[in-house]
Protein backbone atom coordinates (compact mmCIF):
# COMPACT_ATOMS: atom_id res chain seq x y z
CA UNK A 1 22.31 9.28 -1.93
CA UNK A 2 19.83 6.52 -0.78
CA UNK A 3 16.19 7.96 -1.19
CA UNK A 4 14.36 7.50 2.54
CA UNK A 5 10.72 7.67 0.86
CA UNK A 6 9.47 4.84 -1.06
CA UNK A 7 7.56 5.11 -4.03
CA UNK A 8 4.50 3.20 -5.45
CA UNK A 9 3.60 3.59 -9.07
CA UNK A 10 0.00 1.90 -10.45
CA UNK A 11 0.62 -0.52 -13.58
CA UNK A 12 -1.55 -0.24 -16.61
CA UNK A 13 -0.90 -0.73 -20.63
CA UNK A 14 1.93 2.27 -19.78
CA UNK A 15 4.03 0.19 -18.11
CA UNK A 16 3.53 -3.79 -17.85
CA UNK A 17 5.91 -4.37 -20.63
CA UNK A 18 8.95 -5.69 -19.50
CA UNK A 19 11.02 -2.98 -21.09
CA UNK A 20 9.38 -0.55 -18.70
CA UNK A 21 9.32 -2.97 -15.46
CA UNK A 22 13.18 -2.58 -15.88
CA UNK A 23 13.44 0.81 -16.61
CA UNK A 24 10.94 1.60 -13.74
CA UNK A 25 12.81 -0.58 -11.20
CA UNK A 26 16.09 1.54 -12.57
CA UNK A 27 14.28 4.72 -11.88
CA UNK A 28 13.29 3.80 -8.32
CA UNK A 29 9.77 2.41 -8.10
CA UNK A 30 10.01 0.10 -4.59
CA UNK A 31 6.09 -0.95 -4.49
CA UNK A 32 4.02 -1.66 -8.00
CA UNK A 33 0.50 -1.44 -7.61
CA UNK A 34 -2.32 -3.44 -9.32
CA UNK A 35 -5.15 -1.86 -9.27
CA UNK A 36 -8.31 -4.54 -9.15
CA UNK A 37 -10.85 -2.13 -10.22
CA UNK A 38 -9.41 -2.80 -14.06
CA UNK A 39 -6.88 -5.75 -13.37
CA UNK A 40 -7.55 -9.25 -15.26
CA UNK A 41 -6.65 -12.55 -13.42
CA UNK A 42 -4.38 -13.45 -15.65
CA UNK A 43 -3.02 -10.27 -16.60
CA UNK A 44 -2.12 -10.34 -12.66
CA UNK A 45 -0.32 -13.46 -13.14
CA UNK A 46 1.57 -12.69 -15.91
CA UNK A 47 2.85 -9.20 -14.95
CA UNK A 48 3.65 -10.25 -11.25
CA UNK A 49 5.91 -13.18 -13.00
CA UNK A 50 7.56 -10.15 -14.88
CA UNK A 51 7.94 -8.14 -11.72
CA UNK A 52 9.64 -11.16 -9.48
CA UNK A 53 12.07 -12.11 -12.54
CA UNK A 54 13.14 -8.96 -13.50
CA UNK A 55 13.78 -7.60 -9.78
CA UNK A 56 15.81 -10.67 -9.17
CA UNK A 57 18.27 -9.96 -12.29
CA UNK A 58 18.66 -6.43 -11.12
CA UNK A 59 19.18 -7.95 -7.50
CA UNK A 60 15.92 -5.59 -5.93
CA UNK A 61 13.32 -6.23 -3.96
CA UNK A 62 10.15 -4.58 -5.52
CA UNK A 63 7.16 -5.01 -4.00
CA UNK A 64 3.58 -6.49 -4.92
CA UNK A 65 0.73 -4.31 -4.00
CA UNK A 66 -2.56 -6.05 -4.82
CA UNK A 67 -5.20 -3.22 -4.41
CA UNK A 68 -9.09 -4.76 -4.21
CA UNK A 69 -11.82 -2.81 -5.60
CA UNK A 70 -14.03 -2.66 -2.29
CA UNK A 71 -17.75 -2.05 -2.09
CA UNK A 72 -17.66 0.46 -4.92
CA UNK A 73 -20.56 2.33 -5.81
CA UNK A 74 -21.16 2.14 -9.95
CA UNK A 75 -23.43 3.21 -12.34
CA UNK A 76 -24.86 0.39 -14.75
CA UNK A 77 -24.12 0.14 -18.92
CA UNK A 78 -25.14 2.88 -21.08
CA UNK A 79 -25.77 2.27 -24.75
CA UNK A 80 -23.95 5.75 -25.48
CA UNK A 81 -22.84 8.43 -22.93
CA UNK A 82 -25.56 11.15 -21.44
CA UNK A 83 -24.77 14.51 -22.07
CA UNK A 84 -26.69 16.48 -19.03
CA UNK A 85 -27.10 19.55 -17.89
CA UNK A 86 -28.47 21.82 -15.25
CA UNK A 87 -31.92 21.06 -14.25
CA UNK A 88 -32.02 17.49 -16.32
CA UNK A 89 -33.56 14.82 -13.94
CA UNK A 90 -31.55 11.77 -13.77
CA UNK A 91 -32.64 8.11 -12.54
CA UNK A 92 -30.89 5.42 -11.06
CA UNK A 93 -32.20 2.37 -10.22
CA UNK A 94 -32.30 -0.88 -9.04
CA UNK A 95 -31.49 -4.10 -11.83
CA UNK A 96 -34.80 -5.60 -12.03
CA UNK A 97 -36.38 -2.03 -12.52
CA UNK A 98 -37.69 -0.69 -16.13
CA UNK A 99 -36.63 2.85 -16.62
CA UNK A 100 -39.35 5.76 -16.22
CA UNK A 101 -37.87 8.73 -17.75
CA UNK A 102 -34.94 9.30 -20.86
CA UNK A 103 -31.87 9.90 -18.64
CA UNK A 104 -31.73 6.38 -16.36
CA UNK A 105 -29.83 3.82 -15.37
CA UNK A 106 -28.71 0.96 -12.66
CA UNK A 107 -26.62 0.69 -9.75
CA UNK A 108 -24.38 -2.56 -8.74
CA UNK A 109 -25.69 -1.50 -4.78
CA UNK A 110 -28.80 -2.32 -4.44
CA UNK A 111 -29.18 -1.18 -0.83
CA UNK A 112 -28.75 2.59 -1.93
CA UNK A 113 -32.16 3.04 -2.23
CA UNK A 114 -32.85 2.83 1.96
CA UNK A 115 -29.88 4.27 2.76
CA UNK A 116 -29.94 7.81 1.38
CA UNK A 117 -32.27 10.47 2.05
CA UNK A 118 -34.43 13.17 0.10
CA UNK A 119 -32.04 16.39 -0.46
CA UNK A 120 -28.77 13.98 0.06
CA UNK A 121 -26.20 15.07 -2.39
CA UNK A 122 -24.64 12.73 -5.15
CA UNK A 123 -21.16 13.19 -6.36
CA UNK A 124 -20.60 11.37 -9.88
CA UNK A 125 -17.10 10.25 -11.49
CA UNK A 126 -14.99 11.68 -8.78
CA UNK A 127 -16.66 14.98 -8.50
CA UNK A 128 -17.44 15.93 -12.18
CA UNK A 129 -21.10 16.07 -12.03
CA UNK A 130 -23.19 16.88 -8.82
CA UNK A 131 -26.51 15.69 -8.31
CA UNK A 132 -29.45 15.86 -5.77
CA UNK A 133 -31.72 13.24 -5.06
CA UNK A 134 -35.50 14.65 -5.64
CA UNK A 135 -37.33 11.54 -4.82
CA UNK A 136 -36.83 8.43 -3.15
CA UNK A 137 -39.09 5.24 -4.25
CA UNK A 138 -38.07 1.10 -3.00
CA UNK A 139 -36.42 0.79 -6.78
CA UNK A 140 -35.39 4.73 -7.63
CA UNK A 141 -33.72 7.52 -6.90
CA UNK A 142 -34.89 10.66 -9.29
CA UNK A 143 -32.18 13.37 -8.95
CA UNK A 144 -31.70 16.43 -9.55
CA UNK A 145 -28.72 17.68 -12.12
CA UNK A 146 -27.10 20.48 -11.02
CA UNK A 147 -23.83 20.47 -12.62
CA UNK A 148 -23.78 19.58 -16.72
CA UNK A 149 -21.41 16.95 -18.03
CA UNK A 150 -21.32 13.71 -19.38
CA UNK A 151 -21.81 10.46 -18.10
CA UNK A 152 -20.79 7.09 -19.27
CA UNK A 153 -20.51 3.38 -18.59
CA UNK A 154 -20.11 2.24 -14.71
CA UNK A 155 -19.01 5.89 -13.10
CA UNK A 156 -18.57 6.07 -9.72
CA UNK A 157 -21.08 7.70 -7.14
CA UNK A 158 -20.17 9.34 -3.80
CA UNK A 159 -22.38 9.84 -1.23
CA UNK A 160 -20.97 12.50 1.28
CA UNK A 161 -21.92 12.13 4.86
CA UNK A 162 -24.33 9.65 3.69
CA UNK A 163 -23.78 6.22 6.53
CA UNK A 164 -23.64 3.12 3.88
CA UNK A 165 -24.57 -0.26 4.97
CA UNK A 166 -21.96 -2.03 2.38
CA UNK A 167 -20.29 -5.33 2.99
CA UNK A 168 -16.92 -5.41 4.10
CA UNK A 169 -15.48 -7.58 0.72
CA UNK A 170 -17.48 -7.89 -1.88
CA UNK A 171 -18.08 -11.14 -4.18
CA UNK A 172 -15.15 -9.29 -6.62
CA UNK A 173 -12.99 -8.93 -3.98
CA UNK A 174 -13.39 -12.63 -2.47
CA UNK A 175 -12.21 -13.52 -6.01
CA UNK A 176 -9.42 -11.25 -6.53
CA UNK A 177 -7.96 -12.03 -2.73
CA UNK A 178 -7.25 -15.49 -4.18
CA UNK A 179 -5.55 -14.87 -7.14
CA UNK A 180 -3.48 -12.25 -4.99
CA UNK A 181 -2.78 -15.13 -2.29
CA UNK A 182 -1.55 -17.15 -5.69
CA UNK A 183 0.64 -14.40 -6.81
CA UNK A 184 2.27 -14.09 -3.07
CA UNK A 185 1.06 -10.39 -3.35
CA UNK A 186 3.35 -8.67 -0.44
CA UNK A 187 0.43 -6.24 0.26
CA UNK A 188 -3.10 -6.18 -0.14
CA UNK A 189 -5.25 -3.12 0.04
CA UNK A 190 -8.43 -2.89 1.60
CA UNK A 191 -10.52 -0.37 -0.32
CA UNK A 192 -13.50 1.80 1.69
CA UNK A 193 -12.59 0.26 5.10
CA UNK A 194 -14.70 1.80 7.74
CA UNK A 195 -13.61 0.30 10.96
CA UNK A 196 -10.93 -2.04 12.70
CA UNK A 197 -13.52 -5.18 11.81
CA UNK A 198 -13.12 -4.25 8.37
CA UNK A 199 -9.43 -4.55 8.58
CA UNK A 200 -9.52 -7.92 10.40
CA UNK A 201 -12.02 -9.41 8.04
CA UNK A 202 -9.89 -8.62 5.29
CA UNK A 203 -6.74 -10.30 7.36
CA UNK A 204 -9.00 -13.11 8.67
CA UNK A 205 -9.92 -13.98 4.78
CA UNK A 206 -6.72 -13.60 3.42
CA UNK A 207 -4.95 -16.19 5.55
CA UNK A 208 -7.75 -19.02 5.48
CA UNK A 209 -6.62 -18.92 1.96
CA UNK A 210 -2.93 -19.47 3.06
CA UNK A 211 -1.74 -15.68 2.49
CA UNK A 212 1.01 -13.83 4.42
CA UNK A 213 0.79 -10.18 2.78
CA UNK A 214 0.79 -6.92 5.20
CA UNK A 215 -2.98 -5.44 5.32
CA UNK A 216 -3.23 -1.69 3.91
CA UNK A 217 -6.35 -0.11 4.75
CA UNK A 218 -7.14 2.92 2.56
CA UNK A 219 -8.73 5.76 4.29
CA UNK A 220 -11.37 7.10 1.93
CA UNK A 221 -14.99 8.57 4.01
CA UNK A 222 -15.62 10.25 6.96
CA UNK A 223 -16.54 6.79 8.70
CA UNK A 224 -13.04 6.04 8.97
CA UNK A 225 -12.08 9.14 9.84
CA UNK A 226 -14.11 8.67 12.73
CA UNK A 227 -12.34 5.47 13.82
CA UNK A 228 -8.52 6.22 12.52
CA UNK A 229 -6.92 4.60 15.72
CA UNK A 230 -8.64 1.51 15.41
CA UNK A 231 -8.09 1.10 11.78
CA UNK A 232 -4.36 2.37 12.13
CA UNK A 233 -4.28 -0.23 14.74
CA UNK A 234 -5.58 -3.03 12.94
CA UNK A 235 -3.66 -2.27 9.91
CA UNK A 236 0.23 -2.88 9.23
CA UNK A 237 0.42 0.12 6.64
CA UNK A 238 -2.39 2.90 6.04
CA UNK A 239 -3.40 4.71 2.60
CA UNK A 240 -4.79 8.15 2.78
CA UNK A 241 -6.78 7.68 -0.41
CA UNK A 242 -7.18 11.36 -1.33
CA UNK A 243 -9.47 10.56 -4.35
CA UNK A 244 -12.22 9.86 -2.87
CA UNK A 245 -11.80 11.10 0.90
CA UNK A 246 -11.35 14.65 -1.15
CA UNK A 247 -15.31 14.45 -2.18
CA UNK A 248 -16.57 12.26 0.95
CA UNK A 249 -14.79 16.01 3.31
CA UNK A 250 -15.08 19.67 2.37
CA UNK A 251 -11.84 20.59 0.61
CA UNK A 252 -10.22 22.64 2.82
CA UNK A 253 -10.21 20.11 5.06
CA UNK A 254 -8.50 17.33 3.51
CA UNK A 255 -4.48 18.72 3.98
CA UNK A 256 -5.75 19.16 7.83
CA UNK A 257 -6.83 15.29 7.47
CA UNK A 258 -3.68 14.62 6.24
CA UNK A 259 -1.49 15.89 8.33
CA UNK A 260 -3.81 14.22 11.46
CA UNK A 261 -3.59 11.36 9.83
CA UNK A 262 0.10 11.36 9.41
CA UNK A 263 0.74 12.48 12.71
CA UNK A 264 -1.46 9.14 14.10
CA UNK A 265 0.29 6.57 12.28
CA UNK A 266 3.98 7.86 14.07
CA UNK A 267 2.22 7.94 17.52
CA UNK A 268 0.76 4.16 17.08
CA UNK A 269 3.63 3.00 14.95
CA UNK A 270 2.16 2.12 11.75
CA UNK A 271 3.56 2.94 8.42
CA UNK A 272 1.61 5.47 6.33
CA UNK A 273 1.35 6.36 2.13
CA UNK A 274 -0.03 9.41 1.00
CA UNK A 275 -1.53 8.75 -2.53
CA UNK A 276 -4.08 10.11 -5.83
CA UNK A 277 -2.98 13.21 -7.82
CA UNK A 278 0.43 14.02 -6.71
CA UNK A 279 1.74 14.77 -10.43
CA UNK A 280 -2.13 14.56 -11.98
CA UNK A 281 -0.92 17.40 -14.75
CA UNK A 282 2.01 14.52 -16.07
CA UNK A 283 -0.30 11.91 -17.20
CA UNK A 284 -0.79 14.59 -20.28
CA UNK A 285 2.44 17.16 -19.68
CA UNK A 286 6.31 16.14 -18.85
CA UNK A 287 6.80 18.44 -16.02
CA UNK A 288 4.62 19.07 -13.12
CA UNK A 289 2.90 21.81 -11.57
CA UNK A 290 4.71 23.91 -9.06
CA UNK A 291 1.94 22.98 -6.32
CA UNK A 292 1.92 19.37 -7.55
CA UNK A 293 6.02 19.61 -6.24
CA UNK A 294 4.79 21.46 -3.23
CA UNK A 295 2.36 18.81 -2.75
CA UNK A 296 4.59 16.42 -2.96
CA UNK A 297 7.90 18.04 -0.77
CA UNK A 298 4.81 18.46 2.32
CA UNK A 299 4.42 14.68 2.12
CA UNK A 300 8.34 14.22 2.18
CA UNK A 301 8.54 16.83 4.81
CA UNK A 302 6.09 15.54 6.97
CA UNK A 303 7.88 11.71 6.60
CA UNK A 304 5.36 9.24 4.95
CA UNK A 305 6.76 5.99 4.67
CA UNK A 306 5.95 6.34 0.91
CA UNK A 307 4.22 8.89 -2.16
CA UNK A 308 2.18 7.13 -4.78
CA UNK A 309 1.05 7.13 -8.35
CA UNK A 310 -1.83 6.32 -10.25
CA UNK A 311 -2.82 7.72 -13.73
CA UNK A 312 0.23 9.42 -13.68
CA UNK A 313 2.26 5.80 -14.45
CA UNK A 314 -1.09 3.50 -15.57
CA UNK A 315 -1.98 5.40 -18.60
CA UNK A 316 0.08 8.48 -18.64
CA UNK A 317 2.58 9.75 -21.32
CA UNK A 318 5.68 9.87 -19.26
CA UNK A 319 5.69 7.22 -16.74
CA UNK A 320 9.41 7.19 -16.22
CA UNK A 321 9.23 10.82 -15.88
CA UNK A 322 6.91 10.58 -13.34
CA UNK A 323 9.06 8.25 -11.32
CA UNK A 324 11.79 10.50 -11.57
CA UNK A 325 10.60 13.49 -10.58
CA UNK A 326 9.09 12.48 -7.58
CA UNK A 327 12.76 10.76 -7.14
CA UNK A 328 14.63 13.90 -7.22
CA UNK A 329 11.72 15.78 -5.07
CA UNK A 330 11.99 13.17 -2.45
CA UNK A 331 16.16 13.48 -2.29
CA UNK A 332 16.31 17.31 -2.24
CA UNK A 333 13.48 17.48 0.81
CA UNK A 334 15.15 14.81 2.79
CA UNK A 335 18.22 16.66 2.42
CA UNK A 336 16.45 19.82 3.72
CA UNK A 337 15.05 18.16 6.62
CA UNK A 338 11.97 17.07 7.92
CA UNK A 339 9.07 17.98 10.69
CA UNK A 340 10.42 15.09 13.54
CA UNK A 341 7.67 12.81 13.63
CA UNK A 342 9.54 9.96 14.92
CA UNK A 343 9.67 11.84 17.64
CA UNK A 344 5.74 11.12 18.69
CA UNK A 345 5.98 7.56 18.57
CA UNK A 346 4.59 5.99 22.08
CA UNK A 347 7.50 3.79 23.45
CA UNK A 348 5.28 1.10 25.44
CA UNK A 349 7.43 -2.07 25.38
CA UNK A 350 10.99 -3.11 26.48
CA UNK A 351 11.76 -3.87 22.54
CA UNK A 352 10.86 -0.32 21.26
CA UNK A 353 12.67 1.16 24.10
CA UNK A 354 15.86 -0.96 23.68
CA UNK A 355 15.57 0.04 19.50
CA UNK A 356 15.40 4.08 20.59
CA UNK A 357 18.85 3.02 22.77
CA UNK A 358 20.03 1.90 19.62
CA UNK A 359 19.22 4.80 17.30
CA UNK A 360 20.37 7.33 19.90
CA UNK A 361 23.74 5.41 19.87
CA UNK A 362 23.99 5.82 16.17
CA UNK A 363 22.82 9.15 15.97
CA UNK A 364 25.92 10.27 18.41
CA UNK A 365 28.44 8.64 16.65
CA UNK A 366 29.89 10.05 13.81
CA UNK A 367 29.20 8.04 10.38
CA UNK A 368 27.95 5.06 12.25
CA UNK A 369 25.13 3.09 9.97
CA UNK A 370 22.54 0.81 11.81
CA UNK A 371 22.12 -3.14 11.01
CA UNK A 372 19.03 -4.72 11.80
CA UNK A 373 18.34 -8.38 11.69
CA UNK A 374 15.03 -9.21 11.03
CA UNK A 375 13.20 -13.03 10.67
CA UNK A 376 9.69 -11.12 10.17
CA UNK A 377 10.63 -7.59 9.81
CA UNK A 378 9.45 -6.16 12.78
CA UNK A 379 12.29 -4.55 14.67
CA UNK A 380 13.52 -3.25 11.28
CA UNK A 381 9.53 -1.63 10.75
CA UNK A 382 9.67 -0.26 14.25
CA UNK A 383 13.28 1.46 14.04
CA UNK A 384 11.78 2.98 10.63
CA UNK A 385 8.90 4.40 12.89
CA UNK A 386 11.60 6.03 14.91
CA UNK A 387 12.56 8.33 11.86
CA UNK A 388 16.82 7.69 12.55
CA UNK A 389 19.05 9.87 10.24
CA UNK A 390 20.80 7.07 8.95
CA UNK A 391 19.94 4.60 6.26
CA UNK A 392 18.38 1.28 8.37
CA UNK A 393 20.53 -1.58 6.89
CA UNK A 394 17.67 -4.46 7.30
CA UNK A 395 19.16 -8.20 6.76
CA UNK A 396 16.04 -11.07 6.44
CA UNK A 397 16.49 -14.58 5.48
CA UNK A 398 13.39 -14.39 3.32
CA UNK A 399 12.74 -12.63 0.05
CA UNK A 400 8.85 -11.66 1.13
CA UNK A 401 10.11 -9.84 4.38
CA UNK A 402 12.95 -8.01 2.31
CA UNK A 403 9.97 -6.80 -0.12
CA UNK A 404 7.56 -5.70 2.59
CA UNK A 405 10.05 -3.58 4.18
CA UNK A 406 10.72 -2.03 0.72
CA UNK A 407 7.13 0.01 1.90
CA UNK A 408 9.25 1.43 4.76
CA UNK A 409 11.28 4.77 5.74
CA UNK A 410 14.68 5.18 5.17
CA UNK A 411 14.96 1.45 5.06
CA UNK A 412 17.39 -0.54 2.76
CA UNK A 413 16.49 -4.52 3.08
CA UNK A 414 18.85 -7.00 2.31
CA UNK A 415 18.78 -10.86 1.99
CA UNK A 416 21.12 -13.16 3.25
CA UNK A 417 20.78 -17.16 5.24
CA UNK A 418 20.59 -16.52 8.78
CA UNK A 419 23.26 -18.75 10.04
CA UNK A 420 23.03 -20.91 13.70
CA UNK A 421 25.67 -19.10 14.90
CA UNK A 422 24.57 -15.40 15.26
CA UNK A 423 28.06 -14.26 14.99
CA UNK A 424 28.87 -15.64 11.83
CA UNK A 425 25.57 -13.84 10.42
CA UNK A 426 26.52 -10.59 11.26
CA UNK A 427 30.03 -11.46 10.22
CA UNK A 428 28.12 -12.55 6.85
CA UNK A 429 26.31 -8.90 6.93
CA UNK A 430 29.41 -6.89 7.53
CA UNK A 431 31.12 -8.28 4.29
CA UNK A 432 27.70 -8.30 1.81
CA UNK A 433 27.54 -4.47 3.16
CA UNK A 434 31.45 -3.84 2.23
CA UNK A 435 31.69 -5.96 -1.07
CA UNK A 436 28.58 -4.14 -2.36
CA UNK A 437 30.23 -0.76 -1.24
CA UNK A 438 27.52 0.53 1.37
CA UNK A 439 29.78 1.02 4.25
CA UNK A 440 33.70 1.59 4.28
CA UNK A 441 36.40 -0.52 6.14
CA UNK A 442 36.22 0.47 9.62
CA UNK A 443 32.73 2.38 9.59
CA UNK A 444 30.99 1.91 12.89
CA UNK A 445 27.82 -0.11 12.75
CA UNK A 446 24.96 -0.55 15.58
CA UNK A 447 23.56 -4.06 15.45
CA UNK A 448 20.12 -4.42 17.04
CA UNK A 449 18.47 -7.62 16.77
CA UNK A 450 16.40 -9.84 18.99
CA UNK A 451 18.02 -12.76 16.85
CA UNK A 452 21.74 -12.93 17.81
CA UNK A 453 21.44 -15.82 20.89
CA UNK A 454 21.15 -19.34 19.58
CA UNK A 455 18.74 -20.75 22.45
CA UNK A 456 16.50 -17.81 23.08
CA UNK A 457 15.15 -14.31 21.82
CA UNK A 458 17.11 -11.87 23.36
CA UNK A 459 17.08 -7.78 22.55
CA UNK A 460 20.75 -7.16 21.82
CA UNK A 461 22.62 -3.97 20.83
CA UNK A 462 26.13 -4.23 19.59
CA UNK A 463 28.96 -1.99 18.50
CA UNK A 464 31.17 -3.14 15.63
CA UNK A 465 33.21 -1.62 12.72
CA UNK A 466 33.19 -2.56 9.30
């Protein structure tokens, strides 16, 4: 059975040997993720070389995902980790300040300072240790501990409902966008994007440097909340980030987020991924929890284009484990069903009406698969949006648009030379598809392409048998 759901995994010293490229390629990993908070240049390089040559010997097309760090919020270098608790005060401040009391230290943002406010809460290293700023000077915050725990070198600071003026891309991210236009990245994640100009900056950079990668903003505060449509828009694929979107909105909230979320991409046709701590309990234990599976069967259920790890496959115990659990999850809930988003999609142009022709054709004929030719993967994207029954058989003559589709539902790309002669493509098609025993001889297959007329671009449906 042909898994609908992709799956991204995050690379880290677990996995970026070759040995377990292969074996997570064999598992089912479609999308592998480099995360650019930790990433070196030429650790990039070298493991995206590993990637591309060992997909092509196992004749797959897995995906680059360069993920940029964004305007992070950090705490400076410690000489050794604070241990604080309750009632402690705790400084940060700005680089060129001198600390004033024991517990202190810097902040890479040096605009914090006049954007927060007295009583604003703090959220440190993803929620372990709460804070509240006391009092606000031009080149300190003094907060208030209220939680105890420790705190180390560069942890990460939330600021919930707090409006931050941060750029865009940083400096980090200008640099990492290049060596992610070198490597021919397929994606490239947008971290903390607020807006739809956020989106477009990031797309407007990336191809003065010559880049062709889809644009995946990650959804992560309550500012983009605020504008989802735009961003969703704007972007080719969203990432509902629920690290730190899970501190930035109150808890109970956040499955409610989801699901809106969700339900917005399918109206406005953009492909969605629901990632951070679907199996957190396997980066130390070889099964997961039972709500961890829940978790993960709602995302299934509710028809992301693809579930994603992090920890879990970076520096976890049992990577490969990880990749096939959420494998098997993915199978079982597909077979069950799902909640019939494709069903909200907005149909607003002659092409997306002419692919729902095509999908209702396949879905009354018994056993018949759908065959999509694609130059720029497109129609093949938009009949994914449509949530069909079938496998989508997508044929591309270029190895990039085969991978980028790899980040789409229920979709199986495939690359073969698109021919002059339209006829002999599909022709071409029909014989890759028998010889490598995806359809039988005489299986009925719906052809939609806007590629099968040699002079002009022309939406075509056809009707053939295997």
């Amino acid at each position: 059975m042909l898994r609908k759901t992709s799956i991204i995994i995050t690379l880290g010293p677990a996995t970026d040997s070759p040995e377990r490229l292969g074996e997570l390629i064999d598992a089912g990993v479609n999308v592998f993720r480099l995360n650019m908070s930790h990433a070196q240049h030429d650790w990039c390089r070298t493991v995206v070389a590993d990637i591309r040559r060992i997909a092509e010997e196992k004749k797959e097309h897995a995906a680059i995902l360069f993920d940029l760090q964004g305007p992070s919020i950090r705490t400076g270098d410690l000489d050794a980790p604070y241990q604080l608790t309750a009632g402690d005060k705790f400084e940060i401040r700005k680089q060129s300040a001198e600390a004033s009391i024991p517990f202190s230290t810097t902040v890479n943002y040096e605009g914090m300072m006049d954007d927060v406010a007295q009583g604003a809460t703090l959220v440190v290293d993803n929620g372990t240790m709460l804070m509240e700023i006391e009092e606000k000077h031009d080149d300190r915050l003094i907060c208030n501990v209220l939680t105890s725990g420790k705190i180390g070198n560069r942890r990460h600071i939330n600021l919930p409902g707090t409006r931050l003026n941060l750029p865009a891309l940083t400096e980090k991210d200008h640099r990492d966008l290049k060596v992610a236009v070198e490597c021919e990245s397929d994606f490239i994640a947008g971290s903390f994007v607020r807006d739809a100009a956020h989106v477009n900056e990031l797309r407007s950079e990336m191809e003065k440097l010559g880049g062709r990668a889809n644009i995946i903003s990650k959804v992560e505060d309550q500012e983009a909340i605020k504008n989802i449509d735009d961003i969703i828009v704007a972007s080719d694929v969203i990432m509902i980030a629920r690290g730190d979107l899970g501190i930035e909105v109150h808890v109970e909230e956040l499955p409610i987020i989801q699901r809106q979320i969700v339900n917005r991409c399918h109206v406005l046709g953009t492909r969605v991924i629901v990632a951070t701590h679907m199996l957190e309990s396997m980066i130390t234990n070889p099964t997961p929890t039972r709500a961890e599976v829940t978790d993960v069967s709602t995302a299934v259920y509710e028809e992301a284009d693809a579930i994603m790890l992090s920890g879990e496959t970076s520096v976890g115990e049992y990577p490969i484990r990880c990749v096939e659990t959420l494998d098997r999850i993915a199978k079982r809930m597909e077979r069950e069903g799902s909640i019939g988003n494709g069903k909200l999609a907005v149909l607003e142009t002659d092409k997306q009406k002419v692919i729902q022709s095509a999908l209702s054709l396949a879905d009354s004929i018994p056993n018949a698969e759908i065959v999509v030719f694609t130059r720029r993967g497109l129609m093949a994207a938009q009949c994914a949006m449509l949530r069909p029954t079938t496998t989508i058989h997508a044929f591309a003559p270029e190895a990039m648009v085969c991978r980028q589709l790899a980040l789409a539902r229920g979709i199986e790309p495939n690359m073969i030379p698109f021919n002059d002669d339209p006829l002999i493509t599909i022709n071409n098609a029909v014989e890759y598809m028998r010889k490598d025993g995806v359809v039988k001889e005489g299986t009925p297959l719906i052809v939609v392409s806007d590629t099968l007329r040699k002079s002009k671009m022309v939406d075509s449906i056809l009707l053939i048998y295997a």
